[in-house]
PDB file of N, CA and C in Angstrom:
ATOM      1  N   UNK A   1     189.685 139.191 155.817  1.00  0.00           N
ATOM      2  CA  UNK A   1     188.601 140.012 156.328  1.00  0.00           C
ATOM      3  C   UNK A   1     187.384 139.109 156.545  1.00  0.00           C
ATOM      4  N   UNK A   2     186.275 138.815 158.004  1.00  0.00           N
ATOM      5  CA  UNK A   2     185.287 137.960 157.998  1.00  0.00           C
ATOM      6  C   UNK A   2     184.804 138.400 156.839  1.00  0.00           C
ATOM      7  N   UNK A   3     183.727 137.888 156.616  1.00  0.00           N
ATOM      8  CA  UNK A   3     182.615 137.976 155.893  1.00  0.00           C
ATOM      9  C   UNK A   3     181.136 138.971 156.003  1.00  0.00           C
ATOM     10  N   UNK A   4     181.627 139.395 156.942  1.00  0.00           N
ATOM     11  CA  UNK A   4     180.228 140.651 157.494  1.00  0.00           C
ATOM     12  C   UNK A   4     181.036 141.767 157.424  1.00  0.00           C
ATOM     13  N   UNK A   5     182.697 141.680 157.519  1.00  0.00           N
ATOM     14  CA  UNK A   5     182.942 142.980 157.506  1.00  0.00           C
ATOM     15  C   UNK A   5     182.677 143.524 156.349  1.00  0.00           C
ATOM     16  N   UNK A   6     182.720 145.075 156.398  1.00  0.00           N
ATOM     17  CA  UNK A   6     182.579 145.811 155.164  1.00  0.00           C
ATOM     18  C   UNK A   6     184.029 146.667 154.683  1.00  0.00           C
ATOM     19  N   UNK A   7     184.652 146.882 153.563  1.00  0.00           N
ATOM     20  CA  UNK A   7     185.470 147.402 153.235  1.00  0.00           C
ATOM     21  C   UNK A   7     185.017 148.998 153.478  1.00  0.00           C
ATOM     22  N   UNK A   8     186.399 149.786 153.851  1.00  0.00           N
ATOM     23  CA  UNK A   8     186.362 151.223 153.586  1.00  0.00           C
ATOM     24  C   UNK A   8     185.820 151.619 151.980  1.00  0.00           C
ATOM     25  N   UNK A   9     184.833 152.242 152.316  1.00  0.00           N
ATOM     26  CA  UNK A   9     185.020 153.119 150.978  1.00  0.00           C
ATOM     27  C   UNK A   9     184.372 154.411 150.818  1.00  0.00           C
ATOM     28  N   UNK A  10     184.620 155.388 150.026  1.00  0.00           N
ATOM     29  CA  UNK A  10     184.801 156.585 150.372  1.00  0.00           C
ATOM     30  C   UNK A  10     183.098 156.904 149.660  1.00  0.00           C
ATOM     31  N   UNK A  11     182.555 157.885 150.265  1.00  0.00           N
ATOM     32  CA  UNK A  11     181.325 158.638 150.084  1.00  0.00           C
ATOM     33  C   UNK A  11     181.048 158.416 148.539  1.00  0.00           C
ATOM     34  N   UNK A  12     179.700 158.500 147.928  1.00  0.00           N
ATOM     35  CA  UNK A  12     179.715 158.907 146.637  1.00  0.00           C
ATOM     36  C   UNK A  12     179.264 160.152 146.799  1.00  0.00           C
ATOM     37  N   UNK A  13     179.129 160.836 147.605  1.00  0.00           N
ATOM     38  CA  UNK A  13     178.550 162.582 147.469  1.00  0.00           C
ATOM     39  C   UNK A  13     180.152 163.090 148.347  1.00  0.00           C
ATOM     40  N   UNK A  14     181.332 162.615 148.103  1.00  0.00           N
ATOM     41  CA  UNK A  14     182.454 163.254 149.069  1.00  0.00           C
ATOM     42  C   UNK A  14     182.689 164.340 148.600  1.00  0.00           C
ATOM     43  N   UNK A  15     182.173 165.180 147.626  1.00  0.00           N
ATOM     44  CA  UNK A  15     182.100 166.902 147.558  1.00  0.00           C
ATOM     45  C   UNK A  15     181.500 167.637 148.869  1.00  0.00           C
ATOM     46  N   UNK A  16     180.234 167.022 149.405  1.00  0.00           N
ATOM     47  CA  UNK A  16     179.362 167.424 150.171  1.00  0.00           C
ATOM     48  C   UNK A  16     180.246 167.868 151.733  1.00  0.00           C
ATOM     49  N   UNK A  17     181.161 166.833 151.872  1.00  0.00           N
ATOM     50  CA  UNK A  17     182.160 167.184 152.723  1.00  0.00           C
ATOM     51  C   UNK A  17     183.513 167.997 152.682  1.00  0.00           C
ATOM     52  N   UNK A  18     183.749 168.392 151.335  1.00  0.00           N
ATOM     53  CA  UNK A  18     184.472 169.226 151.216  1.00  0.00           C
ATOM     54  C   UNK A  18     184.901 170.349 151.736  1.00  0.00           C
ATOM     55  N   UNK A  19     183.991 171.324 151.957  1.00  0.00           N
ATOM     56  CA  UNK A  19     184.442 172.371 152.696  1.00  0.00           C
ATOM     57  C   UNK A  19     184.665 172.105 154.117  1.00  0.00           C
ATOM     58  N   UNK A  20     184.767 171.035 154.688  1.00  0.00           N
ATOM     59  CA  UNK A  20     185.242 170.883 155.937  1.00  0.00           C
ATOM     60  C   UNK A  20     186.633 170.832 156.337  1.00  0.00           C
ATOM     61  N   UNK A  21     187.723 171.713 156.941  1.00  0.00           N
ATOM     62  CA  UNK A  21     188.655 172.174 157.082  1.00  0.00           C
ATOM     63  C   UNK A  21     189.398 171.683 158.044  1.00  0.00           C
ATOM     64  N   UNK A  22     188.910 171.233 159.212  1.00  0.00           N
ATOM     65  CA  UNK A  22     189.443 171.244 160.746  1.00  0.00           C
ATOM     66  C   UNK A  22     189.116 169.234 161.115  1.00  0.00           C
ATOM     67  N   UNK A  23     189.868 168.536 161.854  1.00  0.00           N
ATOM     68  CA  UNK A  23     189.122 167.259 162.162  1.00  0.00           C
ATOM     69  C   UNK A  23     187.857 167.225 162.628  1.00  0.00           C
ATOM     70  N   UNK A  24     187.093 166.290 161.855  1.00  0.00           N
ATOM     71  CA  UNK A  24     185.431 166.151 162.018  1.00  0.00           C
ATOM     72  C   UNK A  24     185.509 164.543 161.914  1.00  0.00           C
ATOM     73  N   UNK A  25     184.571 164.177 163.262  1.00  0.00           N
ATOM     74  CA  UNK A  25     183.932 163.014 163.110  1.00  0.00           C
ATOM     75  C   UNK A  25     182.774 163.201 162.339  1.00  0.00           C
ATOM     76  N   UNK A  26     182.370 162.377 161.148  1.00  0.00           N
ATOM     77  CA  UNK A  26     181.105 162.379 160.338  1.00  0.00           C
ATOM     78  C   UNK A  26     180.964 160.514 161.047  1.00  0.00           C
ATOM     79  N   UNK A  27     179.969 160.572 161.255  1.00  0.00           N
ATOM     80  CA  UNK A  27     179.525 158.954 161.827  1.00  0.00           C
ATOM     81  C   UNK A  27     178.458 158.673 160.531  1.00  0.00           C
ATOM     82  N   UNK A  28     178.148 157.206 160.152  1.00  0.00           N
ATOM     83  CA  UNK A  28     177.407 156.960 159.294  1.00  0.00           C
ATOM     84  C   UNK A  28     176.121 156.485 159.925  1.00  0.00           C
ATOM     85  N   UNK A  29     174.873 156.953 159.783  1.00  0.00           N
ATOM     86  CA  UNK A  29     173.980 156.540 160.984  1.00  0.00           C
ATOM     87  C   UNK A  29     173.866 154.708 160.517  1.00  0.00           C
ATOM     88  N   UNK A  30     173.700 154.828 159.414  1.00  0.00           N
ATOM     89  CA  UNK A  30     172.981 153.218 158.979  1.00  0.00           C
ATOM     90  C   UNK A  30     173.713 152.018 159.715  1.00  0.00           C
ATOM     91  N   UNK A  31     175.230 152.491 159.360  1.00  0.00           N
ATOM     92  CA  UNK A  31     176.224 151.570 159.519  1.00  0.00           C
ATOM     93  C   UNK A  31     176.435 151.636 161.051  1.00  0.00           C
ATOM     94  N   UNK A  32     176.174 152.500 162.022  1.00  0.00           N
ATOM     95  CA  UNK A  32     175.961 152.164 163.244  1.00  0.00           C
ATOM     96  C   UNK A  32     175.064 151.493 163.816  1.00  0.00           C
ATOM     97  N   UNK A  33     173.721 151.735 162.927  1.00  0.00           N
ATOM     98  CA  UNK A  33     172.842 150.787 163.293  1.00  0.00           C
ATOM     99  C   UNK A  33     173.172 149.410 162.871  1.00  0.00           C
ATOM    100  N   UNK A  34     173.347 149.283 162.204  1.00  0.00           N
ATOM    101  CA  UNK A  34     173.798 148.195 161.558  1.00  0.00           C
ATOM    102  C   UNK A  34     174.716 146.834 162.395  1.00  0.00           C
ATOM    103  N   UNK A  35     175.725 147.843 162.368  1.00  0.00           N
ATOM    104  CA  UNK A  35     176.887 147.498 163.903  1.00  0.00           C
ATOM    105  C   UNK A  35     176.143 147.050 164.737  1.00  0.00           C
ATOM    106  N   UNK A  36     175.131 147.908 165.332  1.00  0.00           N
ATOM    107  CA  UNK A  36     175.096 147.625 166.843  1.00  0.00           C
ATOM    108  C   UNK A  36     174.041 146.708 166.743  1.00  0.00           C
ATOM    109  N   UNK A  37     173.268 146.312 165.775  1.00  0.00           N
ATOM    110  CA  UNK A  37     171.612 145.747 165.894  1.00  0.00           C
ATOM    111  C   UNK A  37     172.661 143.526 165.255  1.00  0.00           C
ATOM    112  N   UNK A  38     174.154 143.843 164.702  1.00  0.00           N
ATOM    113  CA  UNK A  38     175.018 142.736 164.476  1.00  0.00           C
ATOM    114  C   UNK A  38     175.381 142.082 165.750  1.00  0.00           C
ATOM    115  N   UNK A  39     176.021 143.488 166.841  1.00  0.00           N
ATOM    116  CA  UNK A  39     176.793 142.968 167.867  1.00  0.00           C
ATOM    117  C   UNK A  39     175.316 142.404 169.023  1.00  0.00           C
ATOM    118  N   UNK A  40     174.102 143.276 168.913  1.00  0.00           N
ATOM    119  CA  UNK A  40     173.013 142.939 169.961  1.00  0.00           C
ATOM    120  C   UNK A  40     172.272 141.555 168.953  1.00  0.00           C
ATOM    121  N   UNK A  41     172.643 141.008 168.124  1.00  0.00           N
ATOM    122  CA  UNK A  41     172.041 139.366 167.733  1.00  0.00           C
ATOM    123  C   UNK A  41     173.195 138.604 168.466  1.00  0.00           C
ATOM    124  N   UNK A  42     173.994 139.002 168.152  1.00  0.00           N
ATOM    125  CA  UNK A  42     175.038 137.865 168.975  1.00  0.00           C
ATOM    126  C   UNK A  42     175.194 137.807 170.099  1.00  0.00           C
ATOM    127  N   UNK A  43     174.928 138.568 170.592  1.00  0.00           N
ATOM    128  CA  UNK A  43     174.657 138.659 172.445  1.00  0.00           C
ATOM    129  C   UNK A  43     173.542 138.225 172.359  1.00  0.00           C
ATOM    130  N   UNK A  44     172.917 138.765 172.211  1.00  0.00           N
ATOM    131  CA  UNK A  44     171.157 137.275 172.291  1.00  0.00           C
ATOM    132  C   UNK A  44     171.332 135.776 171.792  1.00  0.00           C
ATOM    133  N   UNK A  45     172.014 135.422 170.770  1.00  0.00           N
ATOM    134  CA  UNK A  45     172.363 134.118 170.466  1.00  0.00           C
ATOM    135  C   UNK A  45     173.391 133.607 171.572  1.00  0.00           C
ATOM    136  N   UNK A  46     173.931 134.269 172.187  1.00  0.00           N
ATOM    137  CA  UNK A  46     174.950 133.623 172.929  1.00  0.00           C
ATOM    138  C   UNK A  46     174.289 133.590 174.422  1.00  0.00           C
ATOM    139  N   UNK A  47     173.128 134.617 174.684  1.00  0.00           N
ATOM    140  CA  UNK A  47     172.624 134.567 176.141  1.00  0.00           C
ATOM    141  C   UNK A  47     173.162 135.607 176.937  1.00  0.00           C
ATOM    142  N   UNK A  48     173.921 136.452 176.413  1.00  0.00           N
ATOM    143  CA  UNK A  48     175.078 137.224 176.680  1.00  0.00           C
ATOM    144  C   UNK A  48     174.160 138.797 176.986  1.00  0.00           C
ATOM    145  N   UNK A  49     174.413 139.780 177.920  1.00  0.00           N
ATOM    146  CA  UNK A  49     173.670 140.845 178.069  1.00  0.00           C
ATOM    147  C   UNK A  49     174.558 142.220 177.440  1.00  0.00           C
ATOM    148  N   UNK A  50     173.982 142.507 176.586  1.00  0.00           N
ATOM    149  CA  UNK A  50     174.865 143.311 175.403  1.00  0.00           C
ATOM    150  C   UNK A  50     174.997 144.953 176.279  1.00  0.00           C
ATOM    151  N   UNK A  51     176.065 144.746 176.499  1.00  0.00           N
ATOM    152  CA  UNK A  51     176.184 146.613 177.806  1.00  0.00           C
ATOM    153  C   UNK A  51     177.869 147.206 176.677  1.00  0.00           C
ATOM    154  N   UNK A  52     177.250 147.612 175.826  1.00  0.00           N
ATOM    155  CA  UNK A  52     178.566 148.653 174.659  1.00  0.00           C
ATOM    156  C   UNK A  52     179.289 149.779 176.129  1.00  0.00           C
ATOM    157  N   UNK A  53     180.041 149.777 175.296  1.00  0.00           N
ATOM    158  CA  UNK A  53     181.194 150.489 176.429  1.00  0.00           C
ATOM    159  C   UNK A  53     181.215 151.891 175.908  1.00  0.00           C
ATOM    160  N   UNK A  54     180.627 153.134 176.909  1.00  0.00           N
ATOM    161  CA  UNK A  54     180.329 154.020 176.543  1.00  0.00           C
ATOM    162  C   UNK A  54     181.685 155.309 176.473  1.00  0.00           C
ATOM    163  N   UNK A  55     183.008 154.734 177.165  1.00  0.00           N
ATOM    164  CA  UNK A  55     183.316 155.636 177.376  1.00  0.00           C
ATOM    165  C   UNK A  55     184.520 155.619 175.968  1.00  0.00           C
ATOM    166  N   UNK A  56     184.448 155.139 175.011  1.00  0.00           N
ATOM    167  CA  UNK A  56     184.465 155.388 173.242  1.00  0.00           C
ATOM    168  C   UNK A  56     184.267 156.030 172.578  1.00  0.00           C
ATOM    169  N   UNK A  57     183.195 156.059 172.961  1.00  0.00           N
ATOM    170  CA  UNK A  57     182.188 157.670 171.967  1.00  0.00           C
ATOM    171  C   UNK A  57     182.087 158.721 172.933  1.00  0.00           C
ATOM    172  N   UNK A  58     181.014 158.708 173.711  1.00  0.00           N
ATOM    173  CA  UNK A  58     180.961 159.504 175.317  1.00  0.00           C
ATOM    174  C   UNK A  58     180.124 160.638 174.253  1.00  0.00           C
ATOM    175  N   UNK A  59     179.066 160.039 173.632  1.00  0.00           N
ATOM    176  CA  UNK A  59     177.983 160.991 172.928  1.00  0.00           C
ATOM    177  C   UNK A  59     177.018 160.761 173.194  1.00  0.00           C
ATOM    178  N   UNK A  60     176.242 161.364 173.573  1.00  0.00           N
ATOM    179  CA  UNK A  60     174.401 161.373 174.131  1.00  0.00           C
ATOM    180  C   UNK A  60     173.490 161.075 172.395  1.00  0.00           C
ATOM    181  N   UNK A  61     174.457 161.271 171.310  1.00  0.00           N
ATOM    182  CA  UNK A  61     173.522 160.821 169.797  1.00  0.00           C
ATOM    183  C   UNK A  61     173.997 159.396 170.020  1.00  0.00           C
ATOM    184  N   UNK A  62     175.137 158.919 170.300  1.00  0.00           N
ATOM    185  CA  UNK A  62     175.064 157.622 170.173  1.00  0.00           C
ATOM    186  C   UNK A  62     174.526 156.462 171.519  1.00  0.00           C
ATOM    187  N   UNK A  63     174.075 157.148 172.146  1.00  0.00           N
ATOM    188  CA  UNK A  63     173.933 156.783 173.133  1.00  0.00           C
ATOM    189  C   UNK A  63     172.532 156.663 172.699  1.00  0.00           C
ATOM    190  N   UNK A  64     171.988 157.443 172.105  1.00  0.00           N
ATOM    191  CA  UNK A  64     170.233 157.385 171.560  1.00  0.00           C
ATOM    192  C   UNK A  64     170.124 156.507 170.881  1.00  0.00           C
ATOM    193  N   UNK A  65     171.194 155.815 169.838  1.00  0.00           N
ATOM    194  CA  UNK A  65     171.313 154.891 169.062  1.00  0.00           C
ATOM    195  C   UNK A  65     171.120 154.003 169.447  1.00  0.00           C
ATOM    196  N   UNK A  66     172.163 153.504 170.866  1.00  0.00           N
ATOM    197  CA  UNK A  66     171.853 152.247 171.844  1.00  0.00           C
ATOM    198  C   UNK A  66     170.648 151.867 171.687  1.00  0.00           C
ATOM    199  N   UNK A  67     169.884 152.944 172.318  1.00  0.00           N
ATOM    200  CA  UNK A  67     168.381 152.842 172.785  1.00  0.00           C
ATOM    201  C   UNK A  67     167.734 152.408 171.331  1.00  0.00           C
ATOM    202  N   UNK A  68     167.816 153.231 170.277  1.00  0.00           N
ATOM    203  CA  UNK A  68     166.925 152.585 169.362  1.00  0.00           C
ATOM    204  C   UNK A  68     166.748 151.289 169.201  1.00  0.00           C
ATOM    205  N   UNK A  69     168.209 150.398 169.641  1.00  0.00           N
ATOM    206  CA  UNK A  69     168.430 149.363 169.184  1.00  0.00           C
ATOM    207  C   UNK A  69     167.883 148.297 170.246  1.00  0.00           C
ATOM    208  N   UNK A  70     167.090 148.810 171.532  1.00  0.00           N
ATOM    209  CA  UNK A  70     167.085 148.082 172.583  1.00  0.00           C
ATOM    210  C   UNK A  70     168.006 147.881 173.495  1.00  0.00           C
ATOM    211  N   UNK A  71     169.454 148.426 173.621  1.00  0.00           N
ATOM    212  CA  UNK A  71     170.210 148.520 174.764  1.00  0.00           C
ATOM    213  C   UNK A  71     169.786 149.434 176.001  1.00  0.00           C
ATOM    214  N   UNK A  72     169.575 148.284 177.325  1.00  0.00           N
ATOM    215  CA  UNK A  72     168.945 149.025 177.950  1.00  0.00           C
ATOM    216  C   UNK A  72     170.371 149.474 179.259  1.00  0.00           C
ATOM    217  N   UNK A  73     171.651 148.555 179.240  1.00  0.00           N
ATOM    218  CA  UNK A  73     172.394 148.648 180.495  1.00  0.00           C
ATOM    219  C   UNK A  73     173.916 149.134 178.991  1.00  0.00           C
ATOM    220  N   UNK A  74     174.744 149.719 180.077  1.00  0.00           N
ATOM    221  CA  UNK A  74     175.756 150.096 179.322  1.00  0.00           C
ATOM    222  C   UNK A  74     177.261 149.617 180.498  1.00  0.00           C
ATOM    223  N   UNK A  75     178.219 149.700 179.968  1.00  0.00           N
ATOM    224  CA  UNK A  75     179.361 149.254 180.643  1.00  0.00           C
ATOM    225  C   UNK A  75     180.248 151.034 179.985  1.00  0.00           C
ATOM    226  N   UNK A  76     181.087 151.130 181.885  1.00  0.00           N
ATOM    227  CA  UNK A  76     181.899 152.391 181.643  1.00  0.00           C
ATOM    228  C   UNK A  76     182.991 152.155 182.778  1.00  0.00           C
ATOM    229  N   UNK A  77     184.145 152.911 182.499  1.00  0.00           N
ATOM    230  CA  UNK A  77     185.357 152.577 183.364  1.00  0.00           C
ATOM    231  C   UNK A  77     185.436 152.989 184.688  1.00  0.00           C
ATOM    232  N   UNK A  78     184.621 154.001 184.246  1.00  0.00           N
ATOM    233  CA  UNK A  78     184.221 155.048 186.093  1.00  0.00           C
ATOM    234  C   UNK A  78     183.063 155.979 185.802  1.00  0.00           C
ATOM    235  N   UNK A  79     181.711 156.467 187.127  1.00  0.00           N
ATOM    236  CA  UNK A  79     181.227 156.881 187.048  1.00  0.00           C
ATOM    237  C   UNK A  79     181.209 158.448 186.861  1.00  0.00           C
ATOM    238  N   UNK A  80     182.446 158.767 187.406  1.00  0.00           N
ATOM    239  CA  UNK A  80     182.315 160.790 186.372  1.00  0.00           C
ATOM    240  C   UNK A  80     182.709 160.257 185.394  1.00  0.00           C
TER     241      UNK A  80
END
């Protein structure tokens, strides 16, 4: 495993999610920021223009995330 990755590990409040019944994406905000503010240093160290590939998520919250982070161009497979 590199060295930046982080191991799985499970909630310390995983009661809080309990009553959830049906498949749910729960996203972790930090660790997205996190992610994306990792992958946008290395595209600046490399000179590289950091465009995340939107059609992954295809969420307007993570798409706000981009933005927090300074992503201003995005990469997608087709325009619809």
């Amino acid at each position: 495993m590199p060295a930046h990755a982080t191991a799985y590990r499970e909630p310390a409040d995983w009661g809080r999610w309990s009553g959830i019944s049906h498949p749910t994406l729960i996203v972790d905000r930090g660790r997205v920021l996190a992610n994306l503010r990792r992958m946008r240093a290395k595209a600046d160290a490399s000179g590289t223009r950091f465009r995340p590939h939107v059609k992954s998520h295809n969420s307007p919250t993570i798409a706000a995330l981009y933005r927090e982070v300074g992503v201003t161009a995005i990469t997608v497979s087709s325009v619809e």
